[in-house]
N, C-alpha and C. Protein backbone atom coordinates (compact mmCIF):
# COMPACT_ATOMS: atom_id res chain seq x y z
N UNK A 1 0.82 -1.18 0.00
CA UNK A 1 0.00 0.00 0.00
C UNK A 1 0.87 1.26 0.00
N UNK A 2 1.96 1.40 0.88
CA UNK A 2 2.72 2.70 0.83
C UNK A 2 3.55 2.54 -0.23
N UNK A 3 3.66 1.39 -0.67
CA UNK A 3 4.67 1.58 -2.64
C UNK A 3 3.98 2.21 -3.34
N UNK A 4 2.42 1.47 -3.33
CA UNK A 4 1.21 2.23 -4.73
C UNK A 4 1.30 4.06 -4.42
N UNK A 5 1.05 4.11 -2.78
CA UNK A 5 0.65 5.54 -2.30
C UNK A 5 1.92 6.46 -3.04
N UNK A 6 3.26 6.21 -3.07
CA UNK A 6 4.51 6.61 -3.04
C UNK A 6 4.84 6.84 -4.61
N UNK A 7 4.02 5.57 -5.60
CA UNK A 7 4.09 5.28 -6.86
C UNK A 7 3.33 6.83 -7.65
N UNK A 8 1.78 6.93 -6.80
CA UNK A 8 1.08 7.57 -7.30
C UNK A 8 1.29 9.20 -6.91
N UNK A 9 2.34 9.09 -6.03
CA UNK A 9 2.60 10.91 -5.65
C UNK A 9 3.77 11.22 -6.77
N UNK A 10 4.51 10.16 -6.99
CA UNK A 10 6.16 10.58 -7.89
C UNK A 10 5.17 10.55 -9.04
N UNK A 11 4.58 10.01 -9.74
CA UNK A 11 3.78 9.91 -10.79
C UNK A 11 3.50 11.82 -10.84
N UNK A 12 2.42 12.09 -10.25
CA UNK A 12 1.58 13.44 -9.86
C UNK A 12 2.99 14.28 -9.88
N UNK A 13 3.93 14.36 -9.05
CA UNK A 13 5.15 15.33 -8.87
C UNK A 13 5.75 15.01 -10.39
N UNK A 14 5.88 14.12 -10.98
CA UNK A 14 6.70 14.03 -11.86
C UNK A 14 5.90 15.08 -13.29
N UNK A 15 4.73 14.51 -13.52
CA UNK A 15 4.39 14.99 -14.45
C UNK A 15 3.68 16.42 -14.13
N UNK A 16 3.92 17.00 -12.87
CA UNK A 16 3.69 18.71 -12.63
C UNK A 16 5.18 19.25 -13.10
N UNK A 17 6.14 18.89 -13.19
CA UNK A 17 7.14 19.38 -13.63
C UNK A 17 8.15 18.45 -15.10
N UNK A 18 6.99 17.89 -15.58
CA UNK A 18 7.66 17.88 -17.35
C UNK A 18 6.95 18.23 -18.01
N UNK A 19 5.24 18.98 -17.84
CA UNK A 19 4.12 19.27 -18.29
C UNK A 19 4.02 20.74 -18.74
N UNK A 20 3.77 21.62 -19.56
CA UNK A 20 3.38 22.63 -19.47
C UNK A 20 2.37 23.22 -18.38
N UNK A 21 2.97 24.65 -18.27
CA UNK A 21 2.02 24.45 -17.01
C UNK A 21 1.48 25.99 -17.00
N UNK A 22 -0.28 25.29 -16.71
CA UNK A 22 -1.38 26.09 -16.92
C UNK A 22 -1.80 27.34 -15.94
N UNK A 23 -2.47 28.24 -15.84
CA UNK A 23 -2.66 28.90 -14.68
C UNK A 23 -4.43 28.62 -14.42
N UNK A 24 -4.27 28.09 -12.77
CA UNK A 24 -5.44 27.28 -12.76
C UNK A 24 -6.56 29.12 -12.82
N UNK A 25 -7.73 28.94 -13.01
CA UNK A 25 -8.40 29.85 -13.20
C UNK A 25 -9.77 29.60 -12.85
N UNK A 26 -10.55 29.58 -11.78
CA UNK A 26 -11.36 28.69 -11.17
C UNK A 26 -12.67 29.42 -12.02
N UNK A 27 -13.73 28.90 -12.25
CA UNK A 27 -14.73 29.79 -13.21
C UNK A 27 -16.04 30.77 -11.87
N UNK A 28 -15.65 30.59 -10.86
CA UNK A 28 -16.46 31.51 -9.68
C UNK A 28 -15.18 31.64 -8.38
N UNK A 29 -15.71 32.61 -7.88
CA UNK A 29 -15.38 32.45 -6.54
C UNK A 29 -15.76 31.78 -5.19
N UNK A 30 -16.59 31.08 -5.29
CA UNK A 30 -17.22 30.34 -4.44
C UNK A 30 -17.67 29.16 -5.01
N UNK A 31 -17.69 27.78 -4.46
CA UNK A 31 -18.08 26.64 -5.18
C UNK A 31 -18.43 26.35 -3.93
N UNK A 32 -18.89 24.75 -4.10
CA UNK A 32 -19.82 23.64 -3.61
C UNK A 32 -19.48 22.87 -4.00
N UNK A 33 -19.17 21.34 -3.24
CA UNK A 33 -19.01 19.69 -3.98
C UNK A 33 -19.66 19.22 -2.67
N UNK A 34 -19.98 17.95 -3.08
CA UNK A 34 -20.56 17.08 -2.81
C UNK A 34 -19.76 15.22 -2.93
N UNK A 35 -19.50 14.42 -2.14
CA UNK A 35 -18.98 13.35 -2.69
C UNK A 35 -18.95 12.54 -1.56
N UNK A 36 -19.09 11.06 -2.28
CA UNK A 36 -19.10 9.96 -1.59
C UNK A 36 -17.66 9.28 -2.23
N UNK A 37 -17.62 7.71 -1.26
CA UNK A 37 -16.21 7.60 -1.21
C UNK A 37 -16.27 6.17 -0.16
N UNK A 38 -14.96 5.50 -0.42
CA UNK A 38 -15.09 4.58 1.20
C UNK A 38 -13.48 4.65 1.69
N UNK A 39 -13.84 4.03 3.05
CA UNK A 39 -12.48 4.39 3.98
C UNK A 39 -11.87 2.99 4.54
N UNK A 40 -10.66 2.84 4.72
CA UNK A 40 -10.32 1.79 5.27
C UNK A 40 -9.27 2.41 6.81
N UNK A 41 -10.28 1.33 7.66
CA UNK A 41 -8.72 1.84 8.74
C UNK A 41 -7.76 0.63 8.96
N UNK A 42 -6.71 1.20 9.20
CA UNK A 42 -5.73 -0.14 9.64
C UNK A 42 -5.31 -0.53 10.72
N UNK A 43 -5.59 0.07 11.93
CA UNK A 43 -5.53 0.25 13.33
C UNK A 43 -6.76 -0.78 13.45
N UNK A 44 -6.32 -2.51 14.20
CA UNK A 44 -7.01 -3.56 14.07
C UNK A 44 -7.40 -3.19 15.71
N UNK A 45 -7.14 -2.79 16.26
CA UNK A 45 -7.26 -2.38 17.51
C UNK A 45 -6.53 -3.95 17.96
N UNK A 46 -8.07 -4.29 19.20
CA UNK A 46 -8.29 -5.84 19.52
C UNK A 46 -8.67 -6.32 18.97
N UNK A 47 -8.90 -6.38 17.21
CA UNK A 47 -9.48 -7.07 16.34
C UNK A 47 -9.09 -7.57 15.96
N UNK A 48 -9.59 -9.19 15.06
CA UNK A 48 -8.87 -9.53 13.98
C UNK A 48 -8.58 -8.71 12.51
N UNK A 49 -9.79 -8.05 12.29
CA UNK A 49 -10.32 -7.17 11.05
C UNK A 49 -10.58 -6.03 11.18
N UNK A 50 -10.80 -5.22 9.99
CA UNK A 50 -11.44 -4.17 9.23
C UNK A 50 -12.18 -4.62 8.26
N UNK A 51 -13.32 -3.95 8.40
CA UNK A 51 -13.55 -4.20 7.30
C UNK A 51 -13.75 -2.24 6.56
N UNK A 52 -14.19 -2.50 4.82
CA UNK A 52 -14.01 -1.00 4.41
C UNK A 52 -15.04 -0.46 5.12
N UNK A 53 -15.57 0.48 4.84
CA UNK A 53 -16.85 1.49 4.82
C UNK A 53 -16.83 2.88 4.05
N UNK A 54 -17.74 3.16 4.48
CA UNK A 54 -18.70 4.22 3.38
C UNK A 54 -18.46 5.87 3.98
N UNK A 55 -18.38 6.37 3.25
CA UNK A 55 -17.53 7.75 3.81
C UNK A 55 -18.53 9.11 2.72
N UNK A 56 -18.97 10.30 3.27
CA UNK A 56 -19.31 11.15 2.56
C UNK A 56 -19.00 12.32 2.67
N UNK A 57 -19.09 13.83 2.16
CA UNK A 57 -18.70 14.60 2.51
C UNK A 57 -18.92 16.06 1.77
N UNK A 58 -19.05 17.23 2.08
CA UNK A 58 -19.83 18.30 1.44
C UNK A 58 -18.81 19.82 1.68
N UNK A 59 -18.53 20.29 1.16
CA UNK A 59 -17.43 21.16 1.09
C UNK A 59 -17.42 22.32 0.42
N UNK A 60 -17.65 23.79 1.18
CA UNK A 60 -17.78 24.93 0.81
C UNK A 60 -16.10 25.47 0.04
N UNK A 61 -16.00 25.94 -0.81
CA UNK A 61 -14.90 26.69 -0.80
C UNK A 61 -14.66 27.95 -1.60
N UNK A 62 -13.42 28.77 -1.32
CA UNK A 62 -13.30 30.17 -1.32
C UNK A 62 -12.24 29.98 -2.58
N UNK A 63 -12.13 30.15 -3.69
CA UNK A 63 -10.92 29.83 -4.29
C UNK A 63 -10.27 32.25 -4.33
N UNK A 64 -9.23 31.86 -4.14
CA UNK A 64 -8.28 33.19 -4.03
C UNK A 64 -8.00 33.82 -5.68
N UNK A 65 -8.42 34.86 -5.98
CA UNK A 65 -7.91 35.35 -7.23
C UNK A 65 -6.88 35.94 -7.15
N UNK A 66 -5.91 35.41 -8.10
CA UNK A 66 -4.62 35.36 -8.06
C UNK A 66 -3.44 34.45 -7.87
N UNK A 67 -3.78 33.64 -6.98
CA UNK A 67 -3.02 32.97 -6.50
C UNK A 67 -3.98 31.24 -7.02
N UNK A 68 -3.26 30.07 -7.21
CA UNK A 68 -3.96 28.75 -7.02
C UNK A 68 -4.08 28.41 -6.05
N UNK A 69 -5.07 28.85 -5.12
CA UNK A 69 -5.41 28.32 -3.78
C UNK A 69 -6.72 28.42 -3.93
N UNK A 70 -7.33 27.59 -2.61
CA UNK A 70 -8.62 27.72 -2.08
C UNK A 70 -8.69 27.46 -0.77
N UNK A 71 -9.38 28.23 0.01
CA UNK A 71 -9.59 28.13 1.39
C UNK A 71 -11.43 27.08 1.50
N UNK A 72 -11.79 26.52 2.37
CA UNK A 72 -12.76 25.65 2.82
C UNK A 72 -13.03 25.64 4.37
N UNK A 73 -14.94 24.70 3.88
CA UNK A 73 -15.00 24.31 5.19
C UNK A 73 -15.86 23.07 4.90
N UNK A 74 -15.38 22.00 5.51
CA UNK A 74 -15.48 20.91 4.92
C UNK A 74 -15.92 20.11 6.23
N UNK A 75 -17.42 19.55 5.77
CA UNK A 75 -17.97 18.40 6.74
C UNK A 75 -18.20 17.24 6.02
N UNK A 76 -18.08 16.12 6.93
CA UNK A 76 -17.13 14.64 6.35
C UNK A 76 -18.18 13.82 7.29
N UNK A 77 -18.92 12.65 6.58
CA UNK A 77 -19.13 11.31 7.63
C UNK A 77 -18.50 10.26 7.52
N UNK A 78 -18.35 9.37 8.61
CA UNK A 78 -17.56 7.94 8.01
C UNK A 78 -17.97 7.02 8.76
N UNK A 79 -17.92 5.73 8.20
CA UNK A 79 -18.89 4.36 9.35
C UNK A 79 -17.92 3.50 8.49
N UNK A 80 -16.98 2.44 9.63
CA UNK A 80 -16.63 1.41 8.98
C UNK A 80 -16.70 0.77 10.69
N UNK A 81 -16.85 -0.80 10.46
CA UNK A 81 -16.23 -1.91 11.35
C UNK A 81 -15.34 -2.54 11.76
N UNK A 82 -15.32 -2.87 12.88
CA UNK A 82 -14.16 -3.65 13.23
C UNK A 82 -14.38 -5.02 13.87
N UNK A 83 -13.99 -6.39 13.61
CA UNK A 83 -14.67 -7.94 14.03
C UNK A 83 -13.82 -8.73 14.71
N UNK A 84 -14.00 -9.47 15.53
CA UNK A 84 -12.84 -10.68 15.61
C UNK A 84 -13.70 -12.14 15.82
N UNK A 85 -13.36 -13.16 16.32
CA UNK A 85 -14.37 -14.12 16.11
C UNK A 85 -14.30 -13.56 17.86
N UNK A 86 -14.17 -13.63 18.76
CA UNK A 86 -14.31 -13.29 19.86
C UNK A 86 -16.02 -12.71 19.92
N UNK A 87 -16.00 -11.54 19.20
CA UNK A 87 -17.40 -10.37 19.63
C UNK A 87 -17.98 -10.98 18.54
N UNK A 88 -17.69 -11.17 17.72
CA UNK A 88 -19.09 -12.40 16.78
C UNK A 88 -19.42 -13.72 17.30
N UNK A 89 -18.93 -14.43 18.03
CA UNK A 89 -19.52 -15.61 19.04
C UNK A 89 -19.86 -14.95 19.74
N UNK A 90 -19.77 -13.66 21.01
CA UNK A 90 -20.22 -13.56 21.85
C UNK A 90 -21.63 -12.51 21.42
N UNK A 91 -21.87 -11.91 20.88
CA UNK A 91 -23.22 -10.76 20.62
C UNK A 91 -23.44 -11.13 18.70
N UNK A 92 -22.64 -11.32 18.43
CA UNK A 92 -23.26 -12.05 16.78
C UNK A 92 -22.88 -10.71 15.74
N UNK A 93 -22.15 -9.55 15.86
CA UNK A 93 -21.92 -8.43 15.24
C UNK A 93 -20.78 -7.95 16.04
N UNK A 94 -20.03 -7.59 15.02
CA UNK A 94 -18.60 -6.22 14.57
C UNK A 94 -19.44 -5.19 15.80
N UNK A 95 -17.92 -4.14 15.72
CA UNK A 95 -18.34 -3.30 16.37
C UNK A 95 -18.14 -1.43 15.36
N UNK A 96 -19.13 -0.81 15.22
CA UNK A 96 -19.46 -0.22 14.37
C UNK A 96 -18.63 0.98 14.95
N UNK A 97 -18.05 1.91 14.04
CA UNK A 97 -16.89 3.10 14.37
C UNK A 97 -17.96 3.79 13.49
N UNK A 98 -18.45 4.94 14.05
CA UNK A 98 -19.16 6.44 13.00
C UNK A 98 -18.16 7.73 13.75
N UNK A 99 -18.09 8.40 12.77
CA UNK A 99 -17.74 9.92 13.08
C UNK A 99 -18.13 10.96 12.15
N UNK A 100 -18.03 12.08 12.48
CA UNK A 100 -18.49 13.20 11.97
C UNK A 100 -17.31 14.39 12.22
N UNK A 101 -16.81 14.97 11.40
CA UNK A 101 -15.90 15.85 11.45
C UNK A 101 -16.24 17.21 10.45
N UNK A 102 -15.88 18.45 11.44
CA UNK A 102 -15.74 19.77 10.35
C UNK A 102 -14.38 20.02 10.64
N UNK A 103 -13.62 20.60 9.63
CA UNK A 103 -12.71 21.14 9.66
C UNK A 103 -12.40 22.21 8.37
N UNK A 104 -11.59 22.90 8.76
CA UNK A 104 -10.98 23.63 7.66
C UNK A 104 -10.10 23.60 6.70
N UNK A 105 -9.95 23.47 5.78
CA UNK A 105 -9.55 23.29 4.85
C UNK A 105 -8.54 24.11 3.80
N UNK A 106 -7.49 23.86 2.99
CA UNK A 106 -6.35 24.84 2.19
C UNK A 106 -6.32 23.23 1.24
N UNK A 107 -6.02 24.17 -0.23
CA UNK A 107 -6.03 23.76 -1.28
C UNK A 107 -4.74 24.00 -2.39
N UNK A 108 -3.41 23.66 -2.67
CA UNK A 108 -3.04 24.45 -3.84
C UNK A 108 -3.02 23.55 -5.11
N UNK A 109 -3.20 24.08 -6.09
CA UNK A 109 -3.80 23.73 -7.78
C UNK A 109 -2.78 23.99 -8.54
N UNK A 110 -2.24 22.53 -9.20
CA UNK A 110 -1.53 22.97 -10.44
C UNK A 110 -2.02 22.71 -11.82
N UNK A 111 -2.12 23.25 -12.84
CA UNK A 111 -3.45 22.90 -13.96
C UNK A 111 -2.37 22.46 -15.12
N UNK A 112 -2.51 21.13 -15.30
CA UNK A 112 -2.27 20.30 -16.32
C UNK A 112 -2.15 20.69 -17.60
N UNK A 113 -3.66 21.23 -17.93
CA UNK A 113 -4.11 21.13 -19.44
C UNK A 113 -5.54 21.78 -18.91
N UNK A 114 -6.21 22.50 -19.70
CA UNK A 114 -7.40 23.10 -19.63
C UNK A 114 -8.68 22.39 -18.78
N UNK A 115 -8.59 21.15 -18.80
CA UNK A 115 -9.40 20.18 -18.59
C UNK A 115 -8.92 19.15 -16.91
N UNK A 116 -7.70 19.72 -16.87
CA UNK A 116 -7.02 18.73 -15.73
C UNK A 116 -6.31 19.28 -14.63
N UNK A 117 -6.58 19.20 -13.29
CA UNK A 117 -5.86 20.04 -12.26
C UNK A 117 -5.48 18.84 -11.25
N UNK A 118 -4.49 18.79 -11.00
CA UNK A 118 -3.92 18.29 -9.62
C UNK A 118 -3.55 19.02 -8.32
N UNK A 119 -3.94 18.95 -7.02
CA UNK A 119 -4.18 19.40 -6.19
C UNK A 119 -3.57 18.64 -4.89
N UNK A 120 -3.10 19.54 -4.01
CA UNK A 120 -2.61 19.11 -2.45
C UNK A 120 -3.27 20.05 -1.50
N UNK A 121 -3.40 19.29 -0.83
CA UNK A 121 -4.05 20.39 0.14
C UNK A 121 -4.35 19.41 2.04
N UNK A 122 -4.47 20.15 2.87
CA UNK A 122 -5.18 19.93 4.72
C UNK A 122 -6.09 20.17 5.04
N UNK A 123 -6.92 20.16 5.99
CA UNK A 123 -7.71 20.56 6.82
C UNK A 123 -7.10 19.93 8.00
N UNK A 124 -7.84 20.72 8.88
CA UNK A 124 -7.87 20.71 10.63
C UNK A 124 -9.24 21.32 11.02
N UNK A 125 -9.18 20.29 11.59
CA UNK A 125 -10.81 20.63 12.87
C UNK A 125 -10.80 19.35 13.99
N UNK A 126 -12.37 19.28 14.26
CA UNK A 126 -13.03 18.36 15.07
C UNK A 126 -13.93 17.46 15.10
N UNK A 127 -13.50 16.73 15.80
CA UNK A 127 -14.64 15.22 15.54
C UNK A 127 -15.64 14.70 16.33
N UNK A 128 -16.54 14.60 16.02
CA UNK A 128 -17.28 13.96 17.08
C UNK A 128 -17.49 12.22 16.59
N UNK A 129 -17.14 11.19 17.32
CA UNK A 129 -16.55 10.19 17.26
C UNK A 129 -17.59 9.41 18.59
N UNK A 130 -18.23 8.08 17.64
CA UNK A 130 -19.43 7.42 18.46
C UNK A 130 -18.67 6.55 19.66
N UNK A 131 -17.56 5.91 19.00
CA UNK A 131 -16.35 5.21 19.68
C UNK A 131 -14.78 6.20 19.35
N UNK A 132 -14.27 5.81 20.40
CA UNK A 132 -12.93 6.25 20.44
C UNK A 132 -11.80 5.29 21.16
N UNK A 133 -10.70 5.90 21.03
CA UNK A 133 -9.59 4.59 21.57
C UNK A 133 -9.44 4.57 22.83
N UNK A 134 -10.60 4.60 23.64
CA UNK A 134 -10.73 4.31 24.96
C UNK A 134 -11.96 3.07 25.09
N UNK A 135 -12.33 2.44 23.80
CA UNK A 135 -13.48 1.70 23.53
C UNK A 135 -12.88 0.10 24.34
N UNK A 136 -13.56 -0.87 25.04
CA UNK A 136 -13.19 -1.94 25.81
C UNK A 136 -13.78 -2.73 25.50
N UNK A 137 -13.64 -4.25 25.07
CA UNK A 137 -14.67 -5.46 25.60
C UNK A 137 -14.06 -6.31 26.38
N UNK A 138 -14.49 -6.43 27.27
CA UNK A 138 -14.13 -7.54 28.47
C UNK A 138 -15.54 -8.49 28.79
N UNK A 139 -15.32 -9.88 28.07
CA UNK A 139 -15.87 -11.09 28.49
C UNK A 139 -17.43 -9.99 28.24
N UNK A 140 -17.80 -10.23 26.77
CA UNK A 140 -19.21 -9.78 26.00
C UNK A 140 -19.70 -8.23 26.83
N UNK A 141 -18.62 -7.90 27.44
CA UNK A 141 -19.51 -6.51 27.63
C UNK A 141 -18.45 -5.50 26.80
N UNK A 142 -19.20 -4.53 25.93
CA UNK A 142 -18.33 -3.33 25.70
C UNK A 142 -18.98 -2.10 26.49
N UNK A 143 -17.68 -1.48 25.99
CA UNK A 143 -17.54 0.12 26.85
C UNK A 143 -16.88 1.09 26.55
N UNK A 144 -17.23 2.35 26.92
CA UNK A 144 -16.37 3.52 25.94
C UNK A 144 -16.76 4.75 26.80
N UNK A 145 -15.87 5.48 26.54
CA UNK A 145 -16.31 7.00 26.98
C UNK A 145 -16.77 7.38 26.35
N UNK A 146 -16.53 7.51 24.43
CA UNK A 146 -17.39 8.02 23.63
C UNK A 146 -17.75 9.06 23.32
N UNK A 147 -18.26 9.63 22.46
CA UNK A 147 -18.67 11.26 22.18
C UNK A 147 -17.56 12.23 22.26
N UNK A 148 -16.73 11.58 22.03
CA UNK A 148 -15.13 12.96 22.49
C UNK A 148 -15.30 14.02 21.13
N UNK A 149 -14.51 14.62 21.24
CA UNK A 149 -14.25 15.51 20.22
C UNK A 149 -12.99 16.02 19.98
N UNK A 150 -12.03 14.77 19.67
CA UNK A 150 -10.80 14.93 19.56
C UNK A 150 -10.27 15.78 18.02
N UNK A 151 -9.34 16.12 18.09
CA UNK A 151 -8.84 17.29 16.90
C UNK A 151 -8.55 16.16 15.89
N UNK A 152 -8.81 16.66 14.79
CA UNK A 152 -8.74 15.76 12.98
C UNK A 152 -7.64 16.56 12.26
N UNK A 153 -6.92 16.01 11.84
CA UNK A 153 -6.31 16.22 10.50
C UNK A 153 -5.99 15.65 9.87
N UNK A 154 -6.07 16.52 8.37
CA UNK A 154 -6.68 15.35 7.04
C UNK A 154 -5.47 16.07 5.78
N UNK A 155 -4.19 15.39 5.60
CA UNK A 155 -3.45 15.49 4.35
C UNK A 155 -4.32 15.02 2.71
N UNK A 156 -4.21 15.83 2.42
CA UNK A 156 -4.86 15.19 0.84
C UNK A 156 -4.22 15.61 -0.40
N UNK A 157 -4.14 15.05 -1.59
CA UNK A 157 -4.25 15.04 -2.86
C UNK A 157 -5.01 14.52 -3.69
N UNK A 158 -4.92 15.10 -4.82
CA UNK A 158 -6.13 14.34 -6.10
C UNK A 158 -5.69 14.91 -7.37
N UNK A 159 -7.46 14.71 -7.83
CA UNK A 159 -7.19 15.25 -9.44
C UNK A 159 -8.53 16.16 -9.86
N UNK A 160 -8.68 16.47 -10.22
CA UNK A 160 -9.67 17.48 -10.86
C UNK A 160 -9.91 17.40 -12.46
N UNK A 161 -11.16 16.66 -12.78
CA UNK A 161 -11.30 16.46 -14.36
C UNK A 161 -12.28 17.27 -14.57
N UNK A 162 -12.72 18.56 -15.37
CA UNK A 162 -13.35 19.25 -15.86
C UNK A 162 -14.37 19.19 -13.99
N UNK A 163 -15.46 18.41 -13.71
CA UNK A 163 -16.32 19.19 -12.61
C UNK A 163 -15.72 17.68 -11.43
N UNK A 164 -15.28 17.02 -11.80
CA UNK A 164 -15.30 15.63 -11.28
C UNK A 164 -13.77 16.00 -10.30
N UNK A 165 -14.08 15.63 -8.83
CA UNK A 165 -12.88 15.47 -8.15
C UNK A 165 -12.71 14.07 -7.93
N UNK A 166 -11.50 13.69 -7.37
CA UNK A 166 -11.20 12.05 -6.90
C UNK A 166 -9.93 12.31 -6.09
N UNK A 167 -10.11 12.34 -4.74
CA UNK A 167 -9.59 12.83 -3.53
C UNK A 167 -8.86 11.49 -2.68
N UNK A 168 -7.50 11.67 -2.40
CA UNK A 168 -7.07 10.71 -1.73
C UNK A 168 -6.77 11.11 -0.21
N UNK A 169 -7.29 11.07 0.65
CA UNK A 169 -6.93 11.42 2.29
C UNK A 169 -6.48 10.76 3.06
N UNK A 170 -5.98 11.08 4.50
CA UNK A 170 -5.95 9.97 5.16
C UNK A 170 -6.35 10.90 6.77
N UNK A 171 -6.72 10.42 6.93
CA UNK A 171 -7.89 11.00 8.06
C UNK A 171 -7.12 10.90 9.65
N UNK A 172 -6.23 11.88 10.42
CA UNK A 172 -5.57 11.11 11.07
C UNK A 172 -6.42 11.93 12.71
N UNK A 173 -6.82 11.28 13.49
CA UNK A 173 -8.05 11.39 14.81
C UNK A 173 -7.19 10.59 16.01
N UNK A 174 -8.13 10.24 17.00
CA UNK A 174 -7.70 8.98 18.17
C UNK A 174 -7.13 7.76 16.76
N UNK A 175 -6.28 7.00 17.82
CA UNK A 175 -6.07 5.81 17.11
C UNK A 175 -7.45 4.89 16.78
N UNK A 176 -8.54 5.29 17.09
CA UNK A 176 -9.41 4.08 16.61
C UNK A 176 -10.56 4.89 15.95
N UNK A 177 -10.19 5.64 15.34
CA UNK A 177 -11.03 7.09 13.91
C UNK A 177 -9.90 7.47 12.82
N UNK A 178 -8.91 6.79 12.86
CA UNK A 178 -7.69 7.06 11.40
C UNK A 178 -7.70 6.50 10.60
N UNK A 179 -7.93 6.96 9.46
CA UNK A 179 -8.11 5.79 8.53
C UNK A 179 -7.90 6.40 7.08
N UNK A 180 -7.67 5.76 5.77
CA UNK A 180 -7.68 6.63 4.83
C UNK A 180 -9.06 6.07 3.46
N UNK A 181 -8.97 7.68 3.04
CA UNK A 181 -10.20 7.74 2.80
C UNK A 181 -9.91 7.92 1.05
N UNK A 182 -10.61 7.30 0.07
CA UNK A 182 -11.13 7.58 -1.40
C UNK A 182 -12.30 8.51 -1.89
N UNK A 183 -12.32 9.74 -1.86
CA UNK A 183 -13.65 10.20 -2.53
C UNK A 183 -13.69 10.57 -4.14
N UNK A 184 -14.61 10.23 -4.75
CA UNK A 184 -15.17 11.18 -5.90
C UNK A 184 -16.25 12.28 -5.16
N UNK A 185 -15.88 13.06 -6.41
CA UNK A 185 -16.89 14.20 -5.72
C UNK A 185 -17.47 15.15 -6.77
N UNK A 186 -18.40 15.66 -6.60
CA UNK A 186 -19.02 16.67 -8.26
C UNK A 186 -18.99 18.34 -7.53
N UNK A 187 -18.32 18.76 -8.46
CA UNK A 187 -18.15 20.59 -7.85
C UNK A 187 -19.05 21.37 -8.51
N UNK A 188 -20.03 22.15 -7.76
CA UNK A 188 -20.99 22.69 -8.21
C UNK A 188 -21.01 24.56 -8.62
């Protein structure tokens, strides 16, 4: 996974600097996207597994005239599981991870070709998190403090095809809300 991840950034770096290069030119000052996506975490905790899940997310942004940037504010859901045969013999179901995060967001744009932009960009904010890495099972009972609202930050890159984004993140929270995330997304 970190060869492909490593494959696909020298790829992106490589061809921002043998490419002609465009000046991105956003067609408003204010946009809207929308996008779904799924997440995997790798933090097995006490588990045997992960499994993926389903991730969504809705995102205001400010793009800067002049400069290839955009400033945001970006709210995100995510639900994936975690199993072992342990908590499936004992209650018959995984144990379900949801969170909800806003944070803020920075964007910079390098434009390919009229039609094509590649992009890096962060956010930072907060989470509200159903489980967190204070979550327990001891002999079929679980337990958690729960509801925290620990600080998020989210490294990203992608691509930008005419309205179509496809966003690679990795979502980094408590150890048991990190995970990285795939979105497509439509910019409005």
């Amino acid at each position: 996974m970190r060869r492909s991840l490593l494959l696909l950034f020298t790829l992106m770096v490589s061809s921002v600097f043998s490419t002609k290069v465009y000046s991105f030119e956003p067609e408003r000052t204010w946009g809207i996207e929308v996008g779904v996506g799924a997440n995997c975490a790798f933090n097995k905790m006490f588990y045997d597994y992960t499994r993926m899940g389903l991730s969504g997310y809705l995102e205001g942004n400010y793009y800067a005239q002049g400069i290839p940037m955009s400033f945001g504010l970006h709210a995100q859901a995510d639900g994936f599981s975690r199993e072992s045969a342990q908590t499936i013999a004992n209650s018959g179901v995984g144990s379900s991870f949801f969170s909800y995060r806003l944070m803020l967001t920075s964007n910079y744009y390098w434009s390919l070709n009229p039609t094509t932009t590649l992009f890096a960009g962060a956010g930072a904010g907060i989470a509200h998190c159903r489980r967190t890495e204070d979550f327990k099972y001891n002999e079929g009972v679980m337990s958690d403090t729960g509801n925290k609202y620990p600080f998020t930050f989210m490294p990203r890159i992608g691509v930008i095809t005419r309205r179509v984004k496809y966003t690679l993140s990795y979502v980094y929270g408590d150890s048991a809300n990190s995970f990285l995330c795939l979105h497509v997304g439509y910019m409005f």
